[in-house]
PDB file of N, CA and C in Angstrom:
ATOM      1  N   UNK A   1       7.121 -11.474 -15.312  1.00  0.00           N
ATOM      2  CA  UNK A   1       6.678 -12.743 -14.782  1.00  0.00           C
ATOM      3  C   UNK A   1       6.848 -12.790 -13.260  1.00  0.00           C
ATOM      4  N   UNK A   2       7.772 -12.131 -12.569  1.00  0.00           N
ATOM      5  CA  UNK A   2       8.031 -12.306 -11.018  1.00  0.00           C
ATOM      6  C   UNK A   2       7.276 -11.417 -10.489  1.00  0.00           C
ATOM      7  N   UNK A   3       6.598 -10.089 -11.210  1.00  0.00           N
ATOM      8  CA  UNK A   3       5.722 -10.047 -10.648  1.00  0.00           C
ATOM      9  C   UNK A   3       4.464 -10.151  -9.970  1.00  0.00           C
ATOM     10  N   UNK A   4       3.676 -10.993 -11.509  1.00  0.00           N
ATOM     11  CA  UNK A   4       2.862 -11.732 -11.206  1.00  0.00           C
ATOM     12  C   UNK A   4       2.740 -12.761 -10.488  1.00  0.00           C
ATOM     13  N   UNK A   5       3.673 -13.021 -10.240  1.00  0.00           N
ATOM     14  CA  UNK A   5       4.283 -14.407  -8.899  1.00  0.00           C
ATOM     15  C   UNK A   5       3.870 -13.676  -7.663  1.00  0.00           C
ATOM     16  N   UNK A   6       4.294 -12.245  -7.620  1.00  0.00           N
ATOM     17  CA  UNK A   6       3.982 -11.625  -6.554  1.00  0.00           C
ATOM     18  C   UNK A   6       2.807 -11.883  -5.911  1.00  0.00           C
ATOM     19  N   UNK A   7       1.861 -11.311  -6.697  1.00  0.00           N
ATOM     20  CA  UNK A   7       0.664 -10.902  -6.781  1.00  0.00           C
ATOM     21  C   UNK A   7       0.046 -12.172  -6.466  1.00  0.00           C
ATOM     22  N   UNK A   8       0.174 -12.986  -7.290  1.00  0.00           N
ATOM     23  CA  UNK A   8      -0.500 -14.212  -6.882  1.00  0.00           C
ATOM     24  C   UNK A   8      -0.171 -14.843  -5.590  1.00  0.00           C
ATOM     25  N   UNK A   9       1.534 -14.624  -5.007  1.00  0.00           N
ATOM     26  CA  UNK A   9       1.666 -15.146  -3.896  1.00  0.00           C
ATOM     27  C   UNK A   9       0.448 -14.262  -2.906  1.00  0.00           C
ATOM     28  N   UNK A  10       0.133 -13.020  -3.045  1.00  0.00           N
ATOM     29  CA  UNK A  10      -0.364 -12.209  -2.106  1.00  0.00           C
ATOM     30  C   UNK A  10      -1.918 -12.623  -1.844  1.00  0.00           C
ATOM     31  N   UNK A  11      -2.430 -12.910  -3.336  1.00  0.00           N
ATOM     32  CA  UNK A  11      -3.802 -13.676  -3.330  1.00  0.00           C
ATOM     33  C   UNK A  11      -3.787 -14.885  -2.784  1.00  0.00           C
ATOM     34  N   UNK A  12      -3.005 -15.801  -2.958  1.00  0.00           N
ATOM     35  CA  UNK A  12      -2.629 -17.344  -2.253  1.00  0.00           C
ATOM     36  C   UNK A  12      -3.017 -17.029  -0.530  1.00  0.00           C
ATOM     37  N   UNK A  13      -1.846 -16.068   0.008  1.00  0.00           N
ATOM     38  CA  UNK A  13      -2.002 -15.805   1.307  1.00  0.00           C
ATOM     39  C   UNK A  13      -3.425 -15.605   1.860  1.00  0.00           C
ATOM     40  N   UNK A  14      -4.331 -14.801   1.155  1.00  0.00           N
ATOM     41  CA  UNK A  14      -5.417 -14.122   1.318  1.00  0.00           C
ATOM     42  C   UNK A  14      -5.995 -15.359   1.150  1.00  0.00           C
ATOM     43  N   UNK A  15      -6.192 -15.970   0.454  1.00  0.00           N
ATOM     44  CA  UNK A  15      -7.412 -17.313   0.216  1.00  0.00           C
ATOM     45  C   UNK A  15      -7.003 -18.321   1.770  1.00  0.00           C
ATOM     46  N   UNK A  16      -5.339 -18.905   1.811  1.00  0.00           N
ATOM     47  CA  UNK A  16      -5.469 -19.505   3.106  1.00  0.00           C
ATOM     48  C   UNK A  16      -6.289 -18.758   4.276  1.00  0.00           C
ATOM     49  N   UNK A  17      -5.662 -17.232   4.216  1.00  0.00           N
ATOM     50  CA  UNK A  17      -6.128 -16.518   5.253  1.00  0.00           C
ATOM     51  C   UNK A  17      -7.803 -16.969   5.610  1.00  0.00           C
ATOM     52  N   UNK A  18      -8.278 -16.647   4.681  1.00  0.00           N
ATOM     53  CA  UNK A  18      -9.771 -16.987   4.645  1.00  0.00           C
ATOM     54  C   UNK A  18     -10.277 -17.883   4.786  1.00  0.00           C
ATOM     55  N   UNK A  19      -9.732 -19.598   5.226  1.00  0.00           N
ATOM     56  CA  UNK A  19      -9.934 -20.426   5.523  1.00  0.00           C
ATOM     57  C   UNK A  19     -10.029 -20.623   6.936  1.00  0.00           C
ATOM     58  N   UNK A  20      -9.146 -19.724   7.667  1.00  0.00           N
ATOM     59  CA  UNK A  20      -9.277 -19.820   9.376  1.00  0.00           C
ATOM     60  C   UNK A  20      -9.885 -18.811   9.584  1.00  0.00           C
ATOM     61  N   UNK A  21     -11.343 -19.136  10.533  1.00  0.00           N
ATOM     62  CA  UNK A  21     -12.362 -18.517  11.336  1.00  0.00           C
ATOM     63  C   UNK A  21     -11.631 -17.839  12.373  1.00  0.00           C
ATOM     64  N   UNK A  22     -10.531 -17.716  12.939  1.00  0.00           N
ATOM     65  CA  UNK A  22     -10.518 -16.778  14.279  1.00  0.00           C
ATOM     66  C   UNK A  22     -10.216 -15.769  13.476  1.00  0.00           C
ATOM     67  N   UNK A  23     -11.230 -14.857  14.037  1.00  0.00           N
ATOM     68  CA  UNK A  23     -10.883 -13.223  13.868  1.00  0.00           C
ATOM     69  C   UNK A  23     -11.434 -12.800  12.511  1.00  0.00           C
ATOM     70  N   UNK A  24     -12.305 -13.452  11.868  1.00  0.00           N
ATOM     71  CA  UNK A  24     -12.499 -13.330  10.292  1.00  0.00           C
ATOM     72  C   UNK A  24     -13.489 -12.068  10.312  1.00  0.00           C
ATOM     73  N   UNK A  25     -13.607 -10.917   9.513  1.00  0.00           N
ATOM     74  CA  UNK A  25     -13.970 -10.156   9.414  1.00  0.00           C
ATOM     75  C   UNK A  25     -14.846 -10.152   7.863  1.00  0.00           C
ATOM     76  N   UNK A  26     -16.356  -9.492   8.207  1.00  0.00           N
ATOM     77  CA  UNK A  26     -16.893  -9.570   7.059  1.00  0.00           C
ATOM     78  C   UNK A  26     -16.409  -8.466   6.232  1.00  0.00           C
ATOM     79  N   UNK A  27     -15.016  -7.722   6.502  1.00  0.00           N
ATOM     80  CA  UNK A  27     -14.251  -6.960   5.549  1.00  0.00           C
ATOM     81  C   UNK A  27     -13.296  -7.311   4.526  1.00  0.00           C
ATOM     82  N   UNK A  28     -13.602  -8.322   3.742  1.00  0.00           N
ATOM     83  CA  UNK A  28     -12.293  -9.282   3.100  1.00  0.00           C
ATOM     84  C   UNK A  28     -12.353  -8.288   2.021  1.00  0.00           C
ATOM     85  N   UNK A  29     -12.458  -7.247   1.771  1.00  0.00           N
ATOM     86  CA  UNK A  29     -11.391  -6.323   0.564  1.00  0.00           C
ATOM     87  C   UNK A  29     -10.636  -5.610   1.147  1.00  0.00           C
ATOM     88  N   UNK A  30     -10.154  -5.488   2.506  1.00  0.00           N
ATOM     89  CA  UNK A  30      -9.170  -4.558   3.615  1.00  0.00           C
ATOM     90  C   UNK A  30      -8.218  -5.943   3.535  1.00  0.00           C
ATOM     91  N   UNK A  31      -8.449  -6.907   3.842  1.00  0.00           N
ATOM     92  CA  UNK A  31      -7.536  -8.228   3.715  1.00  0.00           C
ATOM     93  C   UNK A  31      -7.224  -8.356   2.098  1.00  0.00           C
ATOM     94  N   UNK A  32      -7.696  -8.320   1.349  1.00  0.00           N
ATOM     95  CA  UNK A  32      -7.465  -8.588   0.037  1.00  0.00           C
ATOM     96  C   UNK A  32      -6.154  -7.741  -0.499  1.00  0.00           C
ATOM     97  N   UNK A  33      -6.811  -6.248  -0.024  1.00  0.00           N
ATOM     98  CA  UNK A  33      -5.632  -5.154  -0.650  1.00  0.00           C
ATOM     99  C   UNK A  33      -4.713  -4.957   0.273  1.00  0.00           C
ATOM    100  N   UNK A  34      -4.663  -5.709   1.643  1.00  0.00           N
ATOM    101  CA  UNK A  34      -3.250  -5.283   2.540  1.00  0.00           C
ATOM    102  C   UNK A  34      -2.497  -6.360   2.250  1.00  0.00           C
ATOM    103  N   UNK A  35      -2.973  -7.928   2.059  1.00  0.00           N
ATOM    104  CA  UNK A  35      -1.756  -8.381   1.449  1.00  0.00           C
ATOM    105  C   UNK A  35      -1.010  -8.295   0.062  1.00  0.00           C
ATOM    106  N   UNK A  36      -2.074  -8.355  -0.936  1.00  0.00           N
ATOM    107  CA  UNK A  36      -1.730  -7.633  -2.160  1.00  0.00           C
ATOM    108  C   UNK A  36      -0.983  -6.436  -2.623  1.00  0.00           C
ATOM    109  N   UNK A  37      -0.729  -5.512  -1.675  1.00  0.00           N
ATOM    110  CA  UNK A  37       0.084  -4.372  -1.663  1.00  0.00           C
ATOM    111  C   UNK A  37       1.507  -5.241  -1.210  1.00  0.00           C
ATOM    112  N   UNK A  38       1.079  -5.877   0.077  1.00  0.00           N
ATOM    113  CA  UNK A  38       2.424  -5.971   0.895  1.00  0.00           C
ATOM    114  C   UNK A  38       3.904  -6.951  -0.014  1.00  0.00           C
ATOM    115  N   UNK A  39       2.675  -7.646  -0.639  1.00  0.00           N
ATOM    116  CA  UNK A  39       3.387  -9.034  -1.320  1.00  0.00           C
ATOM    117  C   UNK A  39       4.066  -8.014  -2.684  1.00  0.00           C
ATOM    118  N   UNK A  40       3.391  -7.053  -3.225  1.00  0.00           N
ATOM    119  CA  UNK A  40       4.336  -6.392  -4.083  1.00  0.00           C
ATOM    120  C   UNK A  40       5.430  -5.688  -3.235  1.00  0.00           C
ATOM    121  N   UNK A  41       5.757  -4.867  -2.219  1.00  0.00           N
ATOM    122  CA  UNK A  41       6.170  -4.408  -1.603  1.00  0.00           C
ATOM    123  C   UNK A  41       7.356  -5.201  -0.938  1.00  0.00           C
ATOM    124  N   UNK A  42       6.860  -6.656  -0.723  1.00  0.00           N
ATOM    125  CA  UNK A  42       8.122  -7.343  -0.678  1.00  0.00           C
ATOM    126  C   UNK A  42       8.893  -8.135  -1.662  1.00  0.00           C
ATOM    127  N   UNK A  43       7.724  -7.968  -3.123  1.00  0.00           N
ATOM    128  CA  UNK A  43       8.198  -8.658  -4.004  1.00  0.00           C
ATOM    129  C   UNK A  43       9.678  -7.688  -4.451  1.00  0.00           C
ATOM    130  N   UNK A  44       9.452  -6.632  -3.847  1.00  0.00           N
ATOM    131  CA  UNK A  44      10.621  -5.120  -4.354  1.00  0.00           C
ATOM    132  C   UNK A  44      11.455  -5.429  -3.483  1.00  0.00           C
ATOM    133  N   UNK A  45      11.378  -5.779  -2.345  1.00  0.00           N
ATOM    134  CA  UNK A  45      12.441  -5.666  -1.322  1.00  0.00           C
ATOM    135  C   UNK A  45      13.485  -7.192  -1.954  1.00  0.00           C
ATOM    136  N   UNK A  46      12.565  -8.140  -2.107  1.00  0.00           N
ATOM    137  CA  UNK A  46      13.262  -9.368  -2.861  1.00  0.00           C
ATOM    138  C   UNK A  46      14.546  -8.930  -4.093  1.00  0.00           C
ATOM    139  N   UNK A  47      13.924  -8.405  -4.726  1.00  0.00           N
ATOM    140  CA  UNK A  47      14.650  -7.817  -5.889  1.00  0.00           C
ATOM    141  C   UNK A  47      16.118  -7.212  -5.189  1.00  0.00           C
ATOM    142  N   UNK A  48      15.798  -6.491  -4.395  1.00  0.00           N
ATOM    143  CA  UNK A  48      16.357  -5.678  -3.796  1.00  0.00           C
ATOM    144  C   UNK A  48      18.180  -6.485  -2.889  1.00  0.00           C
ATOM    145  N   UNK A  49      17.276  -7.312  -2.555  1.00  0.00           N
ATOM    146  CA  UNK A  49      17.992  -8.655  -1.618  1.00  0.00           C
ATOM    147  C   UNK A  49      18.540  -9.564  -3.241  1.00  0.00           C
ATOM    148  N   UNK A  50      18.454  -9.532  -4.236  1.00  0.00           N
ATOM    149  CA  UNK A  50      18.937 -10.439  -5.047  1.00  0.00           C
ATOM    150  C   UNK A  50      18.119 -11.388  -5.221  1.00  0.00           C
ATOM    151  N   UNK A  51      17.488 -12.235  -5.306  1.00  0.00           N
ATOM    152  CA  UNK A  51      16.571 -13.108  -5.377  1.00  0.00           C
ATOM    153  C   UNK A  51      15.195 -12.780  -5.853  1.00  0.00           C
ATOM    154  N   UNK A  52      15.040 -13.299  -7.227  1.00  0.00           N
ATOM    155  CA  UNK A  52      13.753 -13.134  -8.204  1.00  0.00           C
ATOM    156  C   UNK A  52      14.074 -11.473  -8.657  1.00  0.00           C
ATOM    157  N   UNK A  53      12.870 -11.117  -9.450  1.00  0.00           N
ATOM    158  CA  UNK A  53      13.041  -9.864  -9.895  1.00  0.00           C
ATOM    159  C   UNK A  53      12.008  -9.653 -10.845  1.00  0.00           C
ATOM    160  N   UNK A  54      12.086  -8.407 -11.492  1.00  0.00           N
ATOM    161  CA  UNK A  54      10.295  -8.552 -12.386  1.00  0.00           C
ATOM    162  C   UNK A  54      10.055  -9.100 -13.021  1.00  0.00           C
ATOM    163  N   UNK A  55      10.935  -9.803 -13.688  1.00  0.00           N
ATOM    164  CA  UNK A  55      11.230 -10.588 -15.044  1.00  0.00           C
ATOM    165  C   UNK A  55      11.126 -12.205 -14.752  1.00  0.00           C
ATOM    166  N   UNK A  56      12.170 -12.565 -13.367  1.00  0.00           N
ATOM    167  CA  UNK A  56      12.216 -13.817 -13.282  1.00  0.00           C
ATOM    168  C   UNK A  56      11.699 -14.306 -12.426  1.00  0.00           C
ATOM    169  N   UNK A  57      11.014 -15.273 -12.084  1.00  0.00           N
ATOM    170  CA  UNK A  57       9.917 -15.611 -11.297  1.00  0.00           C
ATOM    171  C   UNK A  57      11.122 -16.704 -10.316  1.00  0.00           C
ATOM    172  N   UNK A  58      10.914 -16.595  -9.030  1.00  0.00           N
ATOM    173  CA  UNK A  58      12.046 -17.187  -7.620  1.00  0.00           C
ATOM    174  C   UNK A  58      11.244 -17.709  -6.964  1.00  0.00           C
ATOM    175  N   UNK A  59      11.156 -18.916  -6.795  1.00  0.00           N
ATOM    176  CA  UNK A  59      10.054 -19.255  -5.298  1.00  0.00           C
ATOM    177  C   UNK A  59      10.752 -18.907  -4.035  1.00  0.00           C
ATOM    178  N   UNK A  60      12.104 -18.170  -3.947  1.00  0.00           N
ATOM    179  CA  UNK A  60      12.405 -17.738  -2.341  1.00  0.00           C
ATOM    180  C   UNK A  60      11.331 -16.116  -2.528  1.00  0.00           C
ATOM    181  N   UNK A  61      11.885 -15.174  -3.573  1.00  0.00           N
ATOM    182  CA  UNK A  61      10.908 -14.049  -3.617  1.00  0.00           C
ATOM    183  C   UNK A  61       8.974 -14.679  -3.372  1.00  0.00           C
ATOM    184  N   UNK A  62       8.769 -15.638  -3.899  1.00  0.00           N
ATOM    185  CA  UNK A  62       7.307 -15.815  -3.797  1.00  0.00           C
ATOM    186  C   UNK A  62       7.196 -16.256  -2.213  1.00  0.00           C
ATOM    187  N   UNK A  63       7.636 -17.232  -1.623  1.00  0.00           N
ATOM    188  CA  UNK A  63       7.777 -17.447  -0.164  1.00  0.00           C
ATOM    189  C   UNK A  63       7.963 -16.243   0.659  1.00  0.00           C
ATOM    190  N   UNK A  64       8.934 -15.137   0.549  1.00  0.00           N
ATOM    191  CA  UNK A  64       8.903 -13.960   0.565  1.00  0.00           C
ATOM    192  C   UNK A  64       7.677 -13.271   1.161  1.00  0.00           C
ATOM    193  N   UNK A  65       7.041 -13.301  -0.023  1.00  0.00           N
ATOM    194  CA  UNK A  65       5.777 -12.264  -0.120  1.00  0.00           C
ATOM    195  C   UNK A  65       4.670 -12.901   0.362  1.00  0.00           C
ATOM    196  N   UNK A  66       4.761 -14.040   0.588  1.00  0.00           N
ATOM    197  CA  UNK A  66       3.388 -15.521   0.839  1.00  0.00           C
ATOM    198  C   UNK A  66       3.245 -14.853   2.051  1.00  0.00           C
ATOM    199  N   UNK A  67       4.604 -14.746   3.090  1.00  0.00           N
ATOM    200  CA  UNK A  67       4.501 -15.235   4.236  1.00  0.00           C
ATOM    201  C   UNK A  67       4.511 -13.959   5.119  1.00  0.00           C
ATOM    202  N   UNK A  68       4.856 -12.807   4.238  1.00  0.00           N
ATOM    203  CA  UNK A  68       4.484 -11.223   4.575  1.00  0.00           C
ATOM    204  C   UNK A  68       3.188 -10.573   4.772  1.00  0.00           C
ATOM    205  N   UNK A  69       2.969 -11.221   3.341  1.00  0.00           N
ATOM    206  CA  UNK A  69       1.002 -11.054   3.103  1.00  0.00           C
ATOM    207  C   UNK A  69       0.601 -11.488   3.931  1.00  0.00           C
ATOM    208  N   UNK A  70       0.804 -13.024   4.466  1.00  0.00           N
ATOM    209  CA  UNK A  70      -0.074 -13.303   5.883  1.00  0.00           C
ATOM    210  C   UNK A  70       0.258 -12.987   6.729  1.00  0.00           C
ATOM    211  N   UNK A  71       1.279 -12.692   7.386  1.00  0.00           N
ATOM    212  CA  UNK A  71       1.226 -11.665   8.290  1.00  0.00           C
ATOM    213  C   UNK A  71       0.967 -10.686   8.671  1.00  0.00           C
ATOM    214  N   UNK A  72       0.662  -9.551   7.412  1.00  0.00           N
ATOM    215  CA  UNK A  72      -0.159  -8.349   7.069  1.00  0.00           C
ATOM    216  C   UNK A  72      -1.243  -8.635   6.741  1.00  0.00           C
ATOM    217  N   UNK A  73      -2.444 -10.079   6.703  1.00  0.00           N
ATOM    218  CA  UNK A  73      -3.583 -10.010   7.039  1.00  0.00           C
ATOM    219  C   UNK A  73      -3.557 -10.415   7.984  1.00  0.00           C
ATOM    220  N   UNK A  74      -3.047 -10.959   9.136  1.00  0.00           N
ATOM    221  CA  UNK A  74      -3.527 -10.945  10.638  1.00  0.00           C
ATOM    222  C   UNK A  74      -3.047  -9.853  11.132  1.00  0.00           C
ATOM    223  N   UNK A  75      -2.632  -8.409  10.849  1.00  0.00           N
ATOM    224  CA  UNK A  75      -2.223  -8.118  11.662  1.00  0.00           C
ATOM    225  C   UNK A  75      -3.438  -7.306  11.389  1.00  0.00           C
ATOM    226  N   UNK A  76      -3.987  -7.014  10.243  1.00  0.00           N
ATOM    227  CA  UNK A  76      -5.616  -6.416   9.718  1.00  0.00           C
ATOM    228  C   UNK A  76      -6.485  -6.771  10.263  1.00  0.00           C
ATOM    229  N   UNK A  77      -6.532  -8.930  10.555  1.00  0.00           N
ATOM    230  CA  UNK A  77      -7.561  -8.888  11.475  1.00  0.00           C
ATOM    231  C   UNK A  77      -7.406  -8.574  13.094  1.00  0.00           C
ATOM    232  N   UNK A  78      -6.300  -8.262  13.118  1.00  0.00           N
ATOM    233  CA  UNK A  78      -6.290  -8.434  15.457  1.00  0.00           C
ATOM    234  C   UNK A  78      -6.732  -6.562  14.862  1.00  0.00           C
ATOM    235  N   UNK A  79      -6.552  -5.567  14.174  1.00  0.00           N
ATOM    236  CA  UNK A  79      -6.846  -4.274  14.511  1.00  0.00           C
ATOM    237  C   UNK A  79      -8.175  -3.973  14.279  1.00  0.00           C
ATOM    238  N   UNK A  80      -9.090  -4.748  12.952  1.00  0.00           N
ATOM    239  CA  UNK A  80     -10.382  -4.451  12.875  1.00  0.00           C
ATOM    240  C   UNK A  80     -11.372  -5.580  13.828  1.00  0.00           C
ATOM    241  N   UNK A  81     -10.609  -6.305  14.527  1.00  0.00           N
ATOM    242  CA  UNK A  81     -11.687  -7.192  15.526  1.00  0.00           C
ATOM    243  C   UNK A  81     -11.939  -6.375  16.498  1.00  0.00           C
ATOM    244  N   UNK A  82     -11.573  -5.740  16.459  1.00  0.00           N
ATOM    245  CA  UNK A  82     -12.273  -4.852  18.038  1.00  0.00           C
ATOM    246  C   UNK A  82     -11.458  -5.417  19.592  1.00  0.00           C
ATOM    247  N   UNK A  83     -10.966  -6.449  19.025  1.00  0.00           N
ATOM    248  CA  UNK A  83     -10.714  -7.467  20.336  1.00  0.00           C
ATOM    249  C   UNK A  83      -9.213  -6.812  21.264  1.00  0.00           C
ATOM    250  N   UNK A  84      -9.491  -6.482  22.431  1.00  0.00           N
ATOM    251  CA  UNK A  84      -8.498  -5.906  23.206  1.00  0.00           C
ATOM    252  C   UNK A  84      -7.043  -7.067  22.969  1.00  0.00           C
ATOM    253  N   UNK A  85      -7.607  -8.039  23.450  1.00  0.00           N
ATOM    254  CA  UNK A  85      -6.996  -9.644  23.851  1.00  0.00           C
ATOM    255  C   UNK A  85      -6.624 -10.013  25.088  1.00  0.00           C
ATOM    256  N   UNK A  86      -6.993  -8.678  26.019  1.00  0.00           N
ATOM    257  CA  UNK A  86      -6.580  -8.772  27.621  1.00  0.00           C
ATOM    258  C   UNK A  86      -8.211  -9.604  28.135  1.00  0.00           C
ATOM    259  N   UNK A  87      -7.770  -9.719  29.408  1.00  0.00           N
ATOM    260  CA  UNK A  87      -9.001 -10.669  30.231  1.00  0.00           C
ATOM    261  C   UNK A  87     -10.391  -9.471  30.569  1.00  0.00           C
ATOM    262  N   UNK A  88     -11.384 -10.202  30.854  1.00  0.00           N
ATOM    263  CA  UNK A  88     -11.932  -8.811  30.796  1.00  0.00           C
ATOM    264  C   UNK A  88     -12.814  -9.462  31.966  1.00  0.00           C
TER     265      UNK A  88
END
């Protein structure tokens, strides 16, 4: 069950993600599978830290992974925008 918490936190992230236009890329399966990896990836590190686990579903592990995943899709979109971010 906590994993699927995962997972879903990672899809959650990805759907807000997709609501804000800066930087949106018509690549949303590179966003899909980098937070979806990441949110399992921290759903392990959670475990790891004590809090939630595969079995038991934690909203600190799901917050966890929410807020990883979105950070690992912006960091997908500033590298596939092309965009330096300096003045030009």
């Amino acid at each position: 069950m906590g994993i699927a918490l995962w997972i879903v936190s990672g899809v959650a992230a990805f759907g807000c993600a997709r609501i804000v236009p800066f930087l949106r890329t018509p690549g949303w399966l590179a966003e899909l599978s980098a937070g979806s990896i990441t949110a399992l990836l921290l759903g392990w590190v959670a475990t790891a830290l004590d809090f939630g686990g595969w079995n038991e579903p934690d909203w600190r592990a799901a917050l966890f992974a929410f807020a990883g995943a979105f950070a690992v899709i912006g960091l997908v979109r500033l590298t596939m925008s092309g965009n330096s971010g300096g003045a030009s």
